[in-house]
C-alpha atoms as a PDB file:
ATOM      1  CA  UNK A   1       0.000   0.000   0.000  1.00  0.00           C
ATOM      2  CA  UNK A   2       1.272   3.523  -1.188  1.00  0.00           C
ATOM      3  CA  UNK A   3      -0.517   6.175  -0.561  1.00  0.00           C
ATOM      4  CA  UNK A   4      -3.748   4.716  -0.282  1.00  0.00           C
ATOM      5  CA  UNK A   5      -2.956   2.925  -3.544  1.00  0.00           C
ATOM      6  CA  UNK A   6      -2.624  -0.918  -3.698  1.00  0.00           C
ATOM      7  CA  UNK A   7      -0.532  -2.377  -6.726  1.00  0.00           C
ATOM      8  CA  UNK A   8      -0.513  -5.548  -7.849  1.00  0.00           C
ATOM      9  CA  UNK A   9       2.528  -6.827  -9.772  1.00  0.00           C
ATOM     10  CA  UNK A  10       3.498 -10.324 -10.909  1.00  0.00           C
ATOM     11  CA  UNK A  11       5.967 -11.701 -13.552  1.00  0.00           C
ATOM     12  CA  UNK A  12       4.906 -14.510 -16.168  1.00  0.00           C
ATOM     13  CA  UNK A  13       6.872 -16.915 -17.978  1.00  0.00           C
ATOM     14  CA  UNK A  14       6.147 -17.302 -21.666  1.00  0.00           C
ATOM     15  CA  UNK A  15       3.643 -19.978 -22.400  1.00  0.00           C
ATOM     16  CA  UNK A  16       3.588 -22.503 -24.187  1.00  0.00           C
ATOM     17  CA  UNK A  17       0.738 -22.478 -26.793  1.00  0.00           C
ATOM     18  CA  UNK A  18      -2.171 -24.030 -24.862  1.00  0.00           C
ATOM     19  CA  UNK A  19      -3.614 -25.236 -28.083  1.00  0.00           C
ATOM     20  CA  UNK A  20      -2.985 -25.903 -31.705  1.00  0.00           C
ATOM     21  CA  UNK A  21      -5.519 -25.655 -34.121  1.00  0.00           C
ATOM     22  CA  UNK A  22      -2.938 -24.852 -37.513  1.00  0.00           C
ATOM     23  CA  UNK A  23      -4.120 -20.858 -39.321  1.00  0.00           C
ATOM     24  CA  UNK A  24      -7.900 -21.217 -39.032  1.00  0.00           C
ATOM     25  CA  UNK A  25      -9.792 -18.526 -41.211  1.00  0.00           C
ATOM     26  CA  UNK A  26     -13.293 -17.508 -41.949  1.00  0.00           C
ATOM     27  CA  UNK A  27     -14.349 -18.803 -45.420  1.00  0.00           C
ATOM     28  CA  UNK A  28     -18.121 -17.548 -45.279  1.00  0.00           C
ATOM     29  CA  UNK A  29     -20.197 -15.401 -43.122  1.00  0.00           C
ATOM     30  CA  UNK A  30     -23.920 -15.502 -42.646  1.00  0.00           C
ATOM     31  CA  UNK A  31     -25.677 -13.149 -40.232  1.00  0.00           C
ATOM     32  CA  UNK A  32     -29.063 -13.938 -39.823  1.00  0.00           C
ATOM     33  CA  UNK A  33     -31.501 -12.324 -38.216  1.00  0.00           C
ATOM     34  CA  UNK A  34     -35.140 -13.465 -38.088  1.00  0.00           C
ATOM     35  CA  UNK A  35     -37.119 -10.529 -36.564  1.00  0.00           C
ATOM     36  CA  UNK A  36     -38.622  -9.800 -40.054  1.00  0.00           C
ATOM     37  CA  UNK A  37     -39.189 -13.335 -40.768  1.00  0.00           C
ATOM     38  CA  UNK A  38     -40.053 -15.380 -37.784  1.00  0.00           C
ATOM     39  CA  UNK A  39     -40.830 -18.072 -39.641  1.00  0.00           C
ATOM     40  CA  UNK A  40     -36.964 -18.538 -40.984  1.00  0.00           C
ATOM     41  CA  UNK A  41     -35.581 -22.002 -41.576  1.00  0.00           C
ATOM     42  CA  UNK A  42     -32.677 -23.507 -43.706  1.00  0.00           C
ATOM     43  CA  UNK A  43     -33.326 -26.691 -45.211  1.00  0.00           C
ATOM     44  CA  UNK A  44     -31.240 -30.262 -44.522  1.00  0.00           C
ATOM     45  CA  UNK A  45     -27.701 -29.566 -45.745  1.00  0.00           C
ATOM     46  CA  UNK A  46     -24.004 -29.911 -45.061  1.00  0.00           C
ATOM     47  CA  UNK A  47     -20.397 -28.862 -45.522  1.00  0.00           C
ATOM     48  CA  UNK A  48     -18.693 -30.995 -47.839  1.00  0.00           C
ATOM     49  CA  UNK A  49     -15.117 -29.563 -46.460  1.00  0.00           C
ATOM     50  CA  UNK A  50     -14.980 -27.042 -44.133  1.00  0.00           C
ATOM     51  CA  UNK A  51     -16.187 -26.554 -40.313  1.00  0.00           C
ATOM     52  CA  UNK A  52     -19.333 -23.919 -39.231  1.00  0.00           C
ATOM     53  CA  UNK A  53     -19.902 -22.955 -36.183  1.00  0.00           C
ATOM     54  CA  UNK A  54     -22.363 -20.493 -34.883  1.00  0.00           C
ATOM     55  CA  UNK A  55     -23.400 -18.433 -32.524  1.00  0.00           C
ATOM     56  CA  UNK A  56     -26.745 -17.415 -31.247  1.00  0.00           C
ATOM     57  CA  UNK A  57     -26.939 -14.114 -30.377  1.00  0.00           C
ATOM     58  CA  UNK A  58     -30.386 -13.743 -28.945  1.00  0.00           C
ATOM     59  CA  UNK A  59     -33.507 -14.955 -29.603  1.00  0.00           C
ATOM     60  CA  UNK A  60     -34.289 -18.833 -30.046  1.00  0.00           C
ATOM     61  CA  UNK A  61     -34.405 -22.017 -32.549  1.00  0.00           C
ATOM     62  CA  UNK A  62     -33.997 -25.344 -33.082  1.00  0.00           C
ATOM     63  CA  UNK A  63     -31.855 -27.027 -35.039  1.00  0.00           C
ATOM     64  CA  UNK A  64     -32.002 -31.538 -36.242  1.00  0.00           C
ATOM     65  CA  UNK A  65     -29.056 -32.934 -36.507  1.00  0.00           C
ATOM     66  CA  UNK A  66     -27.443 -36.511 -35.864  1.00  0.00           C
ATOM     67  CA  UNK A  67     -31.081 -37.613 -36.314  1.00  0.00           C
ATOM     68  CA  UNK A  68     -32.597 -35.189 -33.496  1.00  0.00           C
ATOM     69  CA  UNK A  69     -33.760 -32.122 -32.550  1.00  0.00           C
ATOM     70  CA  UNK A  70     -32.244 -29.815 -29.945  1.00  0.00           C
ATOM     71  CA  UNK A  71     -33.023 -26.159 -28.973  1.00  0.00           C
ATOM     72  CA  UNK A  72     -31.557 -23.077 -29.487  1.00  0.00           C
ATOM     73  CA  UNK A  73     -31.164 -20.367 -27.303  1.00  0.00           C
ATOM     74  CA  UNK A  74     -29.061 -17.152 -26.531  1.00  0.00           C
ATOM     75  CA  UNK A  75     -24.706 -18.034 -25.834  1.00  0.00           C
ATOM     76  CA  UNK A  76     -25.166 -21.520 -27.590  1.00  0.00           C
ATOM     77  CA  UNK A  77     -22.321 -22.229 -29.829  1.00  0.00           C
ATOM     78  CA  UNK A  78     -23.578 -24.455 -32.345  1.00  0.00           C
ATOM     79  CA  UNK A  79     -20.850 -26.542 -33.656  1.00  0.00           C
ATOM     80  CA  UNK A  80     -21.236 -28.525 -37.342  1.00  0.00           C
ATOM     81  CA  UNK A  81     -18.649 -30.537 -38.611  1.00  0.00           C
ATOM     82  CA  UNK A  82     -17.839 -31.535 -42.344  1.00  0.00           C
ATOM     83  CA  UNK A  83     -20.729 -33.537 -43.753  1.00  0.00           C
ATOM     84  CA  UNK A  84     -22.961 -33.648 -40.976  1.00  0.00           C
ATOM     85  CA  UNK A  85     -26.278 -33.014 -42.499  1.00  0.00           C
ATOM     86  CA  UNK A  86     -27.997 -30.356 -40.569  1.00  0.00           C
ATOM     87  CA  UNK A  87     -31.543 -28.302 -40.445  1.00  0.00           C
ATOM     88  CA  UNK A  88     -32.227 -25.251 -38.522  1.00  0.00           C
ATOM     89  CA  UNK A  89     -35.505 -22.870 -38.177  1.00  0.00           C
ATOM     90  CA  UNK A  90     -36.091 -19.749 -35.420  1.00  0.00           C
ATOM     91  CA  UNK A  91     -38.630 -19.340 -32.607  1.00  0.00           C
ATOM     92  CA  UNK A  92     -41.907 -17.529 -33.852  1.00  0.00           C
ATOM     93  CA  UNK A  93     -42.327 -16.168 -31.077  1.00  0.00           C
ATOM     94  CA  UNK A  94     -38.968 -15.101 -29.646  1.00  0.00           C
ATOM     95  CA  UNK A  95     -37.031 -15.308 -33.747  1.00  0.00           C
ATOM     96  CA  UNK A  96     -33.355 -15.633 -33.833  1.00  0.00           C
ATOM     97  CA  UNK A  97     -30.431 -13.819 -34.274  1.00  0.00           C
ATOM     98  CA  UNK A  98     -26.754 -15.878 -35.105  1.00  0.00           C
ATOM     99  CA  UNK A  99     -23.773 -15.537 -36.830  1.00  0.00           C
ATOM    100  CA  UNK A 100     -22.577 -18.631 -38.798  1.00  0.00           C
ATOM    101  CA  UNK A 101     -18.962 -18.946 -39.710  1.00  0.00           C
ATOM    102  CA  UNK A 102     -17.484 -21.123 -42.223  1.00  0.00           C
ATOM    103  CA  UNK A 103     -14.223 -22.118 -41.163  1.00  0.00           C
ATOM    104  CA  UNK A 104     -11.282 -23.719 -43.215  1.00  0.00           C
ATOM    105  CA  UNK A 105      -7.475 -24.771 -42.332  1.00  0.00           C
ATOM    106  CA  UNK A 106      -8.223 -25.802 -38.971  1.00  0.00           C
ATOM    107  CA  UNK A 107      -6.373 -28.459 -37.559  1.00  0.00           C
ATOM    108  CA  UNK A 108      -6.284 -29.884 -34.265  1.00  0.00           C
ATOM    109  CA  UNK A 109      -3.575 -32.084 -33.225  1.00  0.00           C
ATOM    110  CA  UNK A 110      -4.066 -35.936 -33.932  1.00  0.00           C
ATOM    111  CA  UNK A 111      -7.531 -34.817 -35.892  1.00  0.00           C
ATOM    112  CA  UNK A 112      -9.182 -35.155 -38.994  1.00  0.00           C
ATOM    113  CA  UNK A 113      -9.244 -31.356 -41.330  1.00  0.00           C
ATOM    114  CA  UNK A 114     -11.681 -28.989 -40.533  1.00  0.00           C
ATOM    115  CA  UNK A 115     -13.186 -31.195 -37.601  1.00  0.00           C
ATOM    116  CA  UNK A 116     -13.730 -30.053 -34.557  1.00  0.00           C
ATOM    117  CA  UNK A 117     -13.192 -32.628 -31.053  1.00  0.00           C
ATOM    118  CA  UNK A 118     -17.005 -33.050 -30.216  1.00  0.00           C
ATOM    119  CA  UNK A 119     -18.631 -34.105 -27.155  1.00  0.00           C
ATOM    120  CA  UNK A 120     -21.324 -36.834 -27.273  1.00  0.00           C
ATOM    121  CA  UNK A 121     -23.876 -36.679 -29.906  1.00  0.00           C
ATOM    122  CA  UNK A 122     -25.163 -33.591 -29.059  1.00  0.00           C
ATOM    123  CA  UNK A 123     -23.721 -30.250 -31.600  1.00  0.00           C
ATOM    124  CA  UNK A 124     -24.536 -27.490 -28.874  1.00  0.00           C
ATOM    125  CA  UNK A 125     -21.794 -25.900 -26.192  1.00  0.00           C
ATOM    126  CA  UNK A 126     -23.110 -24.286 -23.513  1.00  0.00           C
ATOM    127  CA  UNK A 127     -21.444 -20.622 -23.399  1.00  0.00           C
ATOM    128  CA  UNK A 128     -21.405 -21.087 -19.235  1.00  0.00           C
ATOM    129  CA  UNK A 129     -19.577 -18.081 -17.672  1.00  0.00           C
ATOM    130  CA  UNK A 130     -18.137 -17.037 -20.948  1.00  0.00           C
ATOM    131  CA  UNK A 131     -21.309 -15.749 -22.493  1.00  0.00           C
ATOM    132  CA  UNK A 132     -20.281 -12.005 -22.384  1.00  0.00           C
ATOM    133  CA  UNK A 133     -16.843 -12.658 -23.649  1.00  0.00           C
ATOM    134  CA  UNK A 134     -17.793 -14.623 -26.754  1.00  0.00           C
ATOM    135  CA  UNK A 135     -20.718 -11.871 -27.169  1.00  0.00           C
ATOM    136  CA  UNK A 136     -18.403  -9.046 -27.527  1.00  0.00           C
ATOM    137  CA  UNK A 137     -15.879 -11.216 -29.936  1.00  0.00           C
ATOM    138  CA  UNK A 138     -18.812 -12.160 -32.580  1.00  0.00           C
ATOM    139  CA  UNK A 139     -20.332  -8.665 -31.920  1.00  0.00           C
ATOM    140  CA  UNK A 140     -16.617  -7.647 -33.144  1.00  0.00           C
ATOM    141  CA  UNK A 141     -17.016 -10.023 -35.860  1.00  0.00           C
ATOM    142  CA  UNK A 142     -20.598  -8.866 -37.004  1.00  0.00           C
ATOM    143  CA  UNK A 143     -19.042  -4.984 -37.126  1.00  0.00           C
ATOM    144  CA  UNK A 144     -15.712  -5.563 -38.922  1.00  0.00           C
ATOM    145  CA  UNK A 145     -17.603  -7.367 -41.281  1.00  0.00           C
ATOM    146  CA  UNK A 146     -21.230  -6.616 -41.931  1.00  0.00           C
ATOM    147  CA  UNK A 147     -21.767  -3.753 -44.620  1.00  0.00           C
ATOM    148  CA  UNK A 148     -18.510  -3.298 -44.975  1.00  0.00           C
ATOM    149  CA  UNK A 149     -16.944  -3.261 -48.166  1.00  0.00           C
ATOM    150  CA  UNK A 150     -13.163  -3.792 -47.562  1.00  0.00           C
ATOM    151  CA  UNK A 151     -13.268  -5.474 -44.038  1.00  0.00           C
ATOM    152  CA  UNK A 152     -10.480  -6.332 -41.760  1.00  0.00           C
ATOM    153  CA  UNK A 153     -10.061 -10.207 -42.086  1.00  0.00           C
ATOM    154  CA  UNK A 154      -6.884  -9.835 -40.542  1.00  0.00           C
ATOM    155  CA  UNK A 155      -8.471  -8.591 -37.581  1.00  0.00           C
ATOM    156  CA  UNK A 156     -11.568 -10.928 -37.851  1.00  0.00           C
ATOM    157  CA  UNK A 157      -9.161 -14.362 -38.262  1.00  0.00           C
ATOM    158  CA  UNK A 158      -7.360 -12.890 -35.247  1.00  0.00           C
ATOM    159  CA  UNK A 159     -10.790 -12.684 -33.440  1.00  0.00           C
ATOM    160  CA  UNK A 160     -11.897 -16.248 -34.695  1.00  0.00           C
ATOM    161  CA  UNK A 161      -8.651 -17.954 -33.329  1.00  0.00           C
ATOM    162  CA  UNK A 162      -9.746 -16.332 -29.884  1.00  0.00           C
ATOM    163  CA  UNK A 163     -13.159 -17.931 -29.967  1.00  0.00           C
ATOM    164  CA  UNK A 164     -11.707 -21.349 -30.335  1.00  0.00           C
ATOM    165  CA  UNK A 165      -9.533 -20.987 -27.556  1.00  0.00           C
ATOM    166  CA  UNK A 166     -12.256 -20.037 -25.883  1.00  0.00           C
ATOM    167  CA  UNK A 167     -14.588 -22.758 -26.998  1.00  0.00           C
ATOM    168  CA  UNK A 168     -11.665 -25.248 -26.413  1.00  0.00           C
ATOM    169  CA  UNK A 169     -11.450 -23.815 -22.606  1.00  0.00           C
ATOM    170  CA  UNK A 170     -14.996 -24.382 -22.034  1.00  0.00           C
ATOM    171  CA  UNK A 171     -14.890 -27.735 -23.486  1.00  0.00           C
ATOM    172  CA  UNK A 172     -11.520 -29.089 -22.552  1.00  0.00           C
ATOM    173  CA  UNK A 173     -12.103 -31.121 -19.401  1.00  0.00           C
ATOM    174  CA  UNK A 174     -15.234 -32.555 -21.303  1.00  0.00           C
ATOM    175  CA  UNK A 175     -13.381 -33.675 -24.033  1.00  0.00           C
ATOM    176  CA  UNK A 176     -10.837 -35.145 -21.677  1.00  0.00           C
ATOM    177  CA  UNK A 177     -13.048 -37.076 -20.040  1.00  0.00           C
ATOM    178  CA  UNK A 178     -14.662 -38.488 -22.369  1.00  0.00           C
ATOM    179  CA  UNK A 179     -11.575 -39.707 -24.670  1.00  0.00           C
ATOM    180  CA  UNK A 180     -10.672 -41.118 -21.242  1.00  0.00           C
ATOM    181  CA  UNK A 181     -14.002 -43.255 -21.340  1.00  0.00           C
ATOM    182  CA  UNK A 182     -13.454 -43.992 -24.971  1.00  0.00           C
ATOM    183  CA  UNK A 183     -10.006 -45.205 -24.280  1.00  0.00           C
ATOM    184  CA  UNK A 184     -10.942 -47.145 -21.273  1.00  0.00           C
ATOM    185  CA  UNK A 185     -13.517 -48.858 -23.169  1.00  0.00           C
ATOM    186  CA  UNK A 186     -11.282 -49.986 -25.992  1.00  0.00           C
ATOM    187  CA  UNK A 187      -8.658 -51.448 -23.720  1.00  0.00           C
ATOM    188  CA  UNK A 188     -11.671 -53.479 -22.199  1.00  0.00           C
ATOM    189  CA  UNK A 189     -12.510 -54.654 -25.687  1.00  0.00           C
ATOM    190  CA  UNK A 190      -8.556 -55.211 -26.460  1.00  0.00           C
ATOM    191  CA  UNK A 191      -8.670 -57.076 -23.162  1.00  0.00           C
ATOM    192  CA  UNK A 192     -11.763 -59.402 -23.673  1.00  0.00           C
ATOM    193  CA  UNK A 193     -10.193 -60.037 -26.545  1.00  0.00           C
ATOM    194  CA  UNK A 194      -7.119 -61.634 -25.512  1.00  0.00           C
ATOM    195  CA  UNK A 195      -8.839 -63.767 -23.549  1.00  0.00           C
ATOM    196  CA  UNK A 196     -10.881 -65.376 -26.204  1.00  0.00           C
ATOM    197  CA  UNK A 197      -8.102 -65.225 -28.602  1.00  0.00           C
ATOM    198  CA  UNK A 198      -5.126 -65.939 -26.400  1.00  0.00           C
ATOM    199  CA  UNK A 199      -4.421 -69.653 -27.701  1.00  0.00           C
ATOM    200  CA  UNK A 200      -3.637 -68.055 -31.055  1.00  0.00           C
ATOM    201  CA  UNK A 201      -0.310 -66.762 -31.943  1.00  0.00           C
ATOM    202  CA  UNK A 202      -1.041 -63.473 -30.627  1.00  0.00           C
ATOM    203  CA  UNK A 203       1.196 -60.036 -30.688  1.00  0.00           C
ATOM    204  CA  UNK A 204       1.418 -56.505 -30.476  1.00  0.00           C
ATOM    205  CA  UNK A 205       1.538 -55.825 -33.796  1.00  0.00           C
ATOM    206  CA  UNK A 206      -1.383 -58.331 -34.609  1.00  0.00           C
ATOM    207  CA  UNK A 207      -3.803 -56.538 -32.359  1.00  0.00           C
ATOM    208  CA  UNK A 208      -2.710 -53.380 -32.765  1.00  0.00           C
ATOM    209  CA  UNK A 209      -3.869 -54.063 -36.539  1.00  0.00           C
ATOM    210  CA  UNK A 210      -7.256 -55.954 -35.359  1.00  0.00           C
ATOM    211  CA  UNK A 211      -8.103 -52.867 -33.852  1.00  0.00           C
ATOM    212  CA  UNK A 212      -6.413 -50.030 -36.012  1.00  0.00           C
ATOM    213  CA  UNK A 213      -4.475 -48.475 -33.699  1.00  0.00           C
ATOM    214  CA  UNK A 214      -0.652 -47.704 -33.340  1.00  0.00           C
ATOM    215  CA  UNK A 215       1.406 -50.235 -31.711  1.00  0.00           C
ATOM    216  CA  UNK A 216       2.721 -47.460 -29.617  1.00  0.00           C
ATOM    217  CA  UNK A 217      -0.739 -46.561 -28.502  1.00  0.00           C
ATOM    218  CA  UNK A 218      -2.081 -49.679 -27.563  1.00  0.00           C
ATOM    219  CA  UNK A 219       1.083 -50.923 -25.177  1.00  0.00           C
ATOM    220  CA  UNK A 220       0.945 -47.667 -23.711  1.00  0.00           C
ATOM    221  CA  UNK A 221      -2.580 -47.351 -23.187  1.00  0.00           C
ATOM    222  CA  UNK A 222      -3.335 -51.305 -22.068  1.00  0.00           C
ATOM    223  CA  UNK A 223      -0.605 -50.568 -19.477  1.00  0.00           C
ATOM    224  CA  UNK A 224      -2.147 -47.555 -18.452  1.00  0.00           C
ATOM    225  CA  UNK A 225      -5.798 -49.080 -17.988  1.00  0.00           C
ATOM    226  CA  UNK A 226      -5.024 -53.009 -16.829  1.00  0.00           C
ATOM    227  CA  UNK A 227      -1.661 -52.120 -14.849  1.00  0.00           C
ATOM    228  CA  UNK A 228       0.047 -54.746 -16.937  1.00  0.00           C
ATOM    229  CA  UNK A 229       2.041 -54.783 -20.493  1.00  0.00           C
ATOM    230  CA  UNK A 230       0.120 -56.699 -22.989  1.00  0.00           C
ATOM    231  CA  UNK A 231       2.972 -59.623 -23.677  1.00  0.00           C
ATOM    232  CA  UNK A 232       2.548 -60.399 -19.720  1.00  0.00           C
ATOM    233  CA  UNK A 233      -1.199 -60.234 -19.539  1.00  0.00           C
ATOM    234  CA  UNK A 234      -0.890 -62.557 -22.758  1.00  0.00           C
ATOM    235  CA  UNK A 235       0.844 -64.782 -20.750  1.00  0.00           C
ATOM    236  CA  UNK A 236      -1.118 -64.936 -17.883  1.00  0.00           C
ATOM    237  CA  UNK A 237      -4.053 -65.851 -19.841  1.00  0.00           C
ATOM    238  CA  UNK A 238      -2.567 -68.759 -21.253  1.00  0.00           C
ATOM    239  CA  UNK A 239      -0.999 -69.918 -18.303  1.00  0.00           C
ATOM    240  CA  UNK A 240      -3.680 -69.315 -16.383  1.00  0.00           C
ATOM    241  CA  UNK A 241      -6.047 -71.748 -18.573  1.00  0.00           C
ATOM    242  CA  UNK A 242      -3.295 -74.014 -18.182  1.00  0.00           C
ATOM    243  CA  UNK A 243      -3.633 -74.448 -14.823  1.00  0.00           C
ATOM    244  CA  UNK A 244      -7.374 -74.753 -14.655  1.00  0.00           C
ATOM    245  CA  UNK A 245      -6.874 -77.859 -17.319  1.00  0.00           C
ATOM    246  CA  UNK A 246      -4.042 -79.557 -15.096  1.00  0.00           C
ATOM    247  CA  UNK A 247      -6.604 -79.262 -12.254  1.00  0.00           C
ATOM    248  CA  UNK A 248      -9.857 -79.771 -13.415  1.00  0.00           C
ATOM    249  CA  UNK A 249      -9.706 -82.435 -16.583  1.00  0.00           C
ATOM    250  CA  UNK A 250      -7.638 -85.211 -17.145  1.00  0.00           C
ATOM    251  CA  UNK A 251      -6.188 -84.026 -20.518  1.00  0.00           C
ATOM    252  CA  UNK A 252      -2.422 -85.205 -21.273  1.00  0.00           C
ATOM    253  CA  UNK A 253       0.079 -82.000 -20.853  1.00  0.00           C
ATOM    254  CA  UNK A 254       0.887 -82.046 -24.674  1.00  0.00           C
ATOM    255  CA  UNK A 255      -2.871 -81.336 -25.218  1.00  0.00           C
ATOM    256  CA  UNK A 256      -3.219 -78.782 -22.153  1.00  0.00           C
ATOM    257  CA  UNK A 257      -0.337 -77.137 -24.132  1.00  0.00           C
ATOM    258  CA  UNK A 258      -1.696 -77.549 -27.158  1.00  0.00           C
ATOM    259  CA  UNK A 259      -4.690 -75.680 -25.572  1.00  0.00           C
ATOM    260  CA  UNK A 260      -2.829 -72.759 -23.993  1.00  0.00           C
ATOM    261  CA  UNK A 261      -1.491 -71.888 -27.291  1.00  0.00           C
ATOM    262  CA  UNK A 262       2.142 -73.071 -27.278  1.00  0.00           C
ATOM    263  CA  UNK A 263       3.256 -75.874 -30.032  1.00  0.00           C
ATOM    264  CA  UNK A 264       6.325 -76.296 -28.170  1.00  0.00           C
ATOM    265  CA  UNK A 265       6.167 -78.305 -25.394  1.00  0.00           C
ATOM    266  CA  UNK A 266       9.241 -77.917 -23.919  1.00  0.00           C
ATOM    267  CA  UNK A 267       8.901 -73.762 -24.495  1.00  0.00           C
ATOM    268  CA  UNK A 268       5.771 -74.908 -22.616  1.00  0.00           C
ATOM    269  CA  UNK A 269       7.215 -76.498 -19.665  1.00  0.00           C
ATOM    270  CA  UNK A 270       9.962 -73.508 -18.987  1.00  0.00           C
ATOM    271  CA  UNK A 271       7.597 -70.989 -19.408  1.00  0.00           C
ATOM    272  CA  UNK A 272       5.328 -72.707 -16.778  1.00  0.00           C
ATOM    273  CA  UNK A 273       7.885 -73.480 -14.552  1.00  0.00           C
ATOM    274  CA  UNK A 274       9.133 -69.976 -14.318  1.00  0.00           C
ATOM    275  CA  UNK A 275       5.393 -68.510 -14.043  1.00  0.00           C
ATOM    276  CA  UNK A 276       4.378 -70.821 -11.251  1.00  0.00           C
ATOM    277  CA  UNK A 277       7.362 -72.285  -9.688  1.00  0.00           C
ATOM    278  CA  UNK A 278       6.988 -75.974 -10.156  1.00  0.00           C
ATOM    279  CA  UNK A 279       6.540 -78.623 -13.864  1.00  0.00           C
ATOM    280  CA  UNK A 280       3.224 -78.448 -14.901  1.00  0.00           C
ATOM    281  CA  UNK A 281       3.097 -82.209 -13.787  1.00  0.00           C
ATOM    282  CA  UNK A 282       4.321 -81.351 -10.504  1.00  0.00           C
ATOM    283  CA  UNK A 283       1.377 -78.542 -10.003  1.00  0.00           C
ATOM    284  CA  UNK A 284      -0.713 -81.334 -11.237  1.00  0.00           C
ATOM    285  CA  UNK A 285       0.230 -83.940  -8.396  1.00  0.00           C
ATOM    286  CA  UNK A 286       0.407 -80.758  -5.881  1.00  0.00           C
ATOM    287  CA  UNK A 287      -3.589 -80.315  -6.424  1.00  0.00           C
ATOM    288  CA  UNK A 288      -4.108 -84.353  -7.007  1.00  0.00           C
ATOM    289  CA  UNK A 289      -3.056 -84.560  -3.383  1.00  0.00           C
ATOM    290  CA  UNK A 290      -5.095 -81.284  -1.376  1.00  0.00           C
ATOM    291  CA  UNK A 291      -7.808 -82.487  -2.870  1.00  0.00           C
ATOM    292  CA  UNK A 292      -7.543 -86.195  -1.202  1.00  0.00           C
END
């Protein structure tokens, strides 16, 4: 405190860019507003190659996509990927105002051209806390660009990039979470499918293929979600079956090998022995004799 004046000071280290969406720029504008018409609506269409997303600015709609309808209202961001057939129409009673941009030469890391990461099936994001802020950028928009004849698209690709960030900040942890769902649910898949395929001369690369993914990806990611590398929860399963054959059936030890998915035998009997500790016969006559 000086004076009766309080400062506030604080130095920053440069950032690393939070996100990276390539030179995104505004192909089309539309700016519609329905106060004249309150009957407005656009008929089923889509992008063939480039992103839209809009804004509503006040008023209300509806718009049917992914084979439903959903409702419009003021701070949604509606987003529409490429090809994603789409219909929208305004509130008679209350008609809308939006601003529709047509993006191109977006690209988000590991992601498809012009395509933004979506949450669910639904095509709205909720504008939350950040309603005034993304208000005044695609007011900004609406005035550099509107009945002007030379606009500022400088300016106005400078304002767009903003928008995303902001739009990527309000959907972030979202999209997190539910890659993390998507992720865990594919290791459960890779998972069930070892242990239906596990007799078969399985790999990394193999499944990696069966379910078009990197190699990289899925050893890192099964480790992540099971707590074990794939080669050793391939083994388990095999050896595991093995021992529930030496126990419960009377099958010769070539055949429980033949079962477990080895050809060699003696590869077999090493790889057992250093698993479990004993021969596979010797776990055999271990069990033969608890359960007299």
């Amino acid at each position: 405190m000086n004076g009766g004046v309080e400062v506030y000071s604080r130095n920053y280290e440069r950032p690393e860019a939070e996100f990276h969406f390539g030179k995104p720029y505004v192909r089309t504008l539309n700016y519609i507003r329905a106060e004249n018409n309150s009957r407005w609506s656009f008929h089923m269409h889509s992008h063939s190659d480039t992103l839209e997303i809009a804004y509503v600015l006040s008023g209300k709609g509806a718009i049917y996509c992914n084979g439903r309808f959903f409702a419009l209202t003021e701070g949604d961001i509606v987003v529409k990927n490429p090809m994603v057939s789409h219909a929208e129409s305004s509130d008679s009673l209350e008609p809308i105002e939006q601003i529709c941009l047509s993006i191109d030469d977006l690209k988000f890391e590991d992601g498809e051209n012009n395509v933004f990461p979506m949450v669910g099936l639904s095509p709205i994001i909720k504008s939350g806390c950040k309603r005034k802020l993304l208000d005044s950028l695609f007011r900004d928009i609406i005035e550099q660009t509107v009945d002007i004849n030379s606009p500022d698209m400088e300016y106005t690709n400078a304002l767009l990039k903003m928008i995303l960030t902001v739009i990527l900040r309000q959907t972030r942890q979202l999209i997190i979470e539910r890659k993390h769902i998507e992720c865990g649910e594919l290791m459960h898949e890779v998972r069930k499918y070892i242990e239906t395929h596990y007799m078969e001369n399985l790999s990394l690369e193999n499944i990696a293929n069966t379910f078009h993914i990197s190699v990289y990806y899925l050893a890192r990611q099964f480790k992540k979600y099971t707590g074990f590398t794939l080669n050793t929860y391939i083994l388990s399963c095999k050896i595991g079956e093995a021992q529930r054959r030496l126990i419960f059936t009377d099958d010769s030890i070539s055949e429980i090998a033949q079962g477990s998915g080895y050809s060699n035998l003696s590869y077999f009997y090493a790889t057992f022995k250093k698993k479990v500790g004993c021969t596979p016969k010797a776990y055999k006559n271990i069990y033969k004799l608890s359960a007299k």
